[in-house]
C-alpha atoms as a PDB file:
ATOM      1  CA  UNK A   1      -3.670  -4.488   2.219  1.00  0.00           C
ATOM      2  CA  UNK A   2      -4.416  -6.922  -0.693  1.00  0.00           C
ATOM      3  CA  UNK A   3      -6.131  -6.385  -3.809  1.00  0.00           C
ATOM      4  CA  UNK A   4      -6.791  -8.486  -6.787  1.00  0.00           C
ATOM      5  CA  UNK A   5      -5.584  -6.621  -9.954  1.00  0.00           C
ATOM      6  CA  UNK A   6      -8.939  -5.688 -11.039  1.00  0.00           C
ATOM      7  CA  UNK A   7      -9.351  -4.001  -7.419  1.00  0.00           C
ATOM      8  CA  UNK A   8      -6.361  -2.174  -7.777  1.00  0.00           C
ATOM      9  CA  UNK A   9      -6.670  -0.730 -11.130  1.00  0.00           C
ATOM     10  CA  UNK A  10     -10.555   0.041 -10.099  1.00  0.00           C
ATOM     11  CA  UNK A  11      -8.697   1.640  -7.029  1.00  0.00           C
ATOM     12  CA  UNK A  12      -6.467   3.743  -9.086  1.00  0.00           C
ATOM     13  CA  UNK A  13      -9.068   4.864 -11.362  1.00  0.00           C
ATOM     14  CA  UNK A  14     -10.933   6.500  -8.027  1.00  0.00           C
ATOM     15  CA  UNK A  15     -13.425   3.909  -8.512  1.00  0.00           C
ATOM     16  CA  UNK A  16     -13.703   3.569  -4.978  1.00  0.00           C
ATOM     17  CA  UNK A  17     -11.400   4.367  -1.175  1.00  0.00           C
ATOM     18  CA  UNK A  18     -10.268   2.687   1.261  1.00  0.00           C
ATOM     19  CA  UNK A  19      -9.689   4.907   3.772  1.00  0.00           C
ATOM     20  CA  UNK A  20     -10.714   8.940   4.950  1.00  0.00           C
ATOM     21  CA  UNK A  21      -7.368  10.081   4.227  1.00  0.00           C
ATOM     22  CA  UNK A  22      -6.160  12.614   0.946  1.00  0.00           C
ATOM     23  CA  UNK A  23      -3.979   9.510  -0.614  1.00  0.00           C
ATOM     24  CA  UNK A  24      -4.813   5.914  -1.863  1.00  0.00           C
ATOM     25  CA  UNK A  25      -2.351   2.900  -0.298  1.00  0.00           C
ATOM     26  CA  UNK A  26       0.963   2.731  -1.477  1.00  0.00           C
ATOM     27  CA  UNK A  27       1.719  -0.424  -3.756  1.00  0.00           C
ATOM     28  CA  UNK A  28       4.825  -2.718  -2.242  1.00  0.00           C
ATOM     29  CA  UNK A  29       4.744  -5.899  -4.415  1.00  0.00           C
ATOM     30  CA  UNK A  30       2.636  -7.706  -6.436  1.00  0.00           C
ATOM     31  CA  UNK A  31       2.294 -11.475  -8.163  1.00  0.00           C
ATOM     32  CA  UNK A  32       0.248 -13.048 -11.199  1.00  0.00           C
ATOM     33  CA  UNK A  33      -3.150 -12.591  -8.463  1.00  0.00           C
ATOM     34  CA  UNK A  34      -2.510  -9.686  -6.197  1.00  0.00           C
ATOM     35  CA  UNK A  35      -1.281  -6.232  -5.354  1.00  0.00           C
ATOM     36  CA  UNK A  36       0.217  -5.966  -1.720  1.00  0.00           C
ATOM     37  CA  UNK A  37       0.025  -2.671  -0.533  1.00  0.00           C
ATOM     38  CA  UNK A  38       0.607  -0.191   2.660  1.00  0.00           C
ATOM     39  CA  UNK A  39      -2.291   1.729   3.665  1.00  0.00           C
ATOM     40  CA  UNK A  40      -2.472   5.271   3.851  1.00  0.00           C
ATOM     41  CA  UNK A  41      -2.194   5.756   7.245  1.00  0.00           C
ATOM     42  CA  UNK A  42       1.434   4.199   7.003  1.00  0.00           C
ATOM     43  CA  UNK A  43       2.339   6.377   4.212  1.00  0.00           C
ATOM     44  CA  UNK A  44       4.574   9.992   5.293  1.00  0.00           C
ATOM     45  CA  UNK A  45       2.849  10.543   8.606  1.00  0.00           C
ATOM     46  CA  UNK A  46       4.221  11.706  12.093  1.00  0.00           C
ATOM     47  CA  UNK A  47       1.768   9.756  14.136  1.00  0.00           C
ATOM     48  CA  UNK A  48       2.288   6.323  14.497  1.00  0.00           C
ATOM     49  CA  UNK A  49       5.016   5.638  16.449  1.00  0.00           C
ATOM     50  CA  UNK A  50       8.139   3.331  14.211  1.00  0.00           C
ATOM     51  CA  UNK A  51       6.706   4.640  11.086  1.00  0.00           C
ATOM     52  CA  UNK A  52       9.930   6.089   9.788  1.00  0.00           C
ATOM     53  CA  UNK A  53      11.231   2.139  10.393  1.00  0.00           C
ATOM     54  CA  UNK A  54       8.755   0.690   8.239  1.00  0.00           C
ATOM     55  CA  UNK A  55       9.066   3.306   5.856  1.00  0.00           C
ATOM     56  CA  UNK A  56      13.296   2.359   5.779  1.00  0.00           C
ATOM     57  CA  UNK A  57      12.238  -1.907   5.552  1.00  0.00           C
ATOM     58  CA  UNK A  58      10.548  -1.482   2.599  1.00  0.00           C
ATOM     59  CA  UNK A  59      12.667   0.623   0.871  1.00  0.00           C
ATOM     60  CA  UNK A  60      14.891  -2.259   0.449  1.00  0.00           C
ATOM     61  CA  UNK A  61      11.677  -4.336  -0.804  1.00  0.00           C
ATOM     62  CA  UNK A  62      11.848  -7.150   1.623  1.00  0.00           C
ATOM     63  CA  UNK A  63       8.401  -8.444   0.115  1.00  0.00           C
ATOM     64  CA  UNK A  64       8.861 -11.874  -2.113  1.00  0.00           C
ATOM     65  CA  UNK A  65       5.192 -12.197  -3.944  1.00  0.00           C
ATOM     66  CA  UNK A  66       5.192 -15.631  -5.178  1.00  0.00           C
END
């Protein structure tokens, strides 16, 4: 997902959601325009099969936000 920083902030705030589910995206990266983020759905669940692997990729923050 990408959000300007005004988005994000309004996002954080509970301005607004994104999604149905009890959490918000989880930020990954950012630059001097946007925040780069993982939806919800991505976030701790047991239903989407090679979560855990994505989970394990960007814990060593592969994302370079120019």
């Amino acid at each position: 997902m990408v959000f300007t920083h005004a988005q994000w902030d309004s996002l954080q705030r509970g301005d607004f959601v994104v999604s149905a589910a009890n959490i918000g995206p989880g930020e990954i990266g950012r630059n001097d325009k946007y925040v780069f983020a993982l939806p919800p759905r991505m976030i701790d669940t047991d239903n989407l099969y090679g979560w855990r692997e994505v989970m394990n990729i960007f814990k060593g923050k592969p994302l370079r936000a120019y």
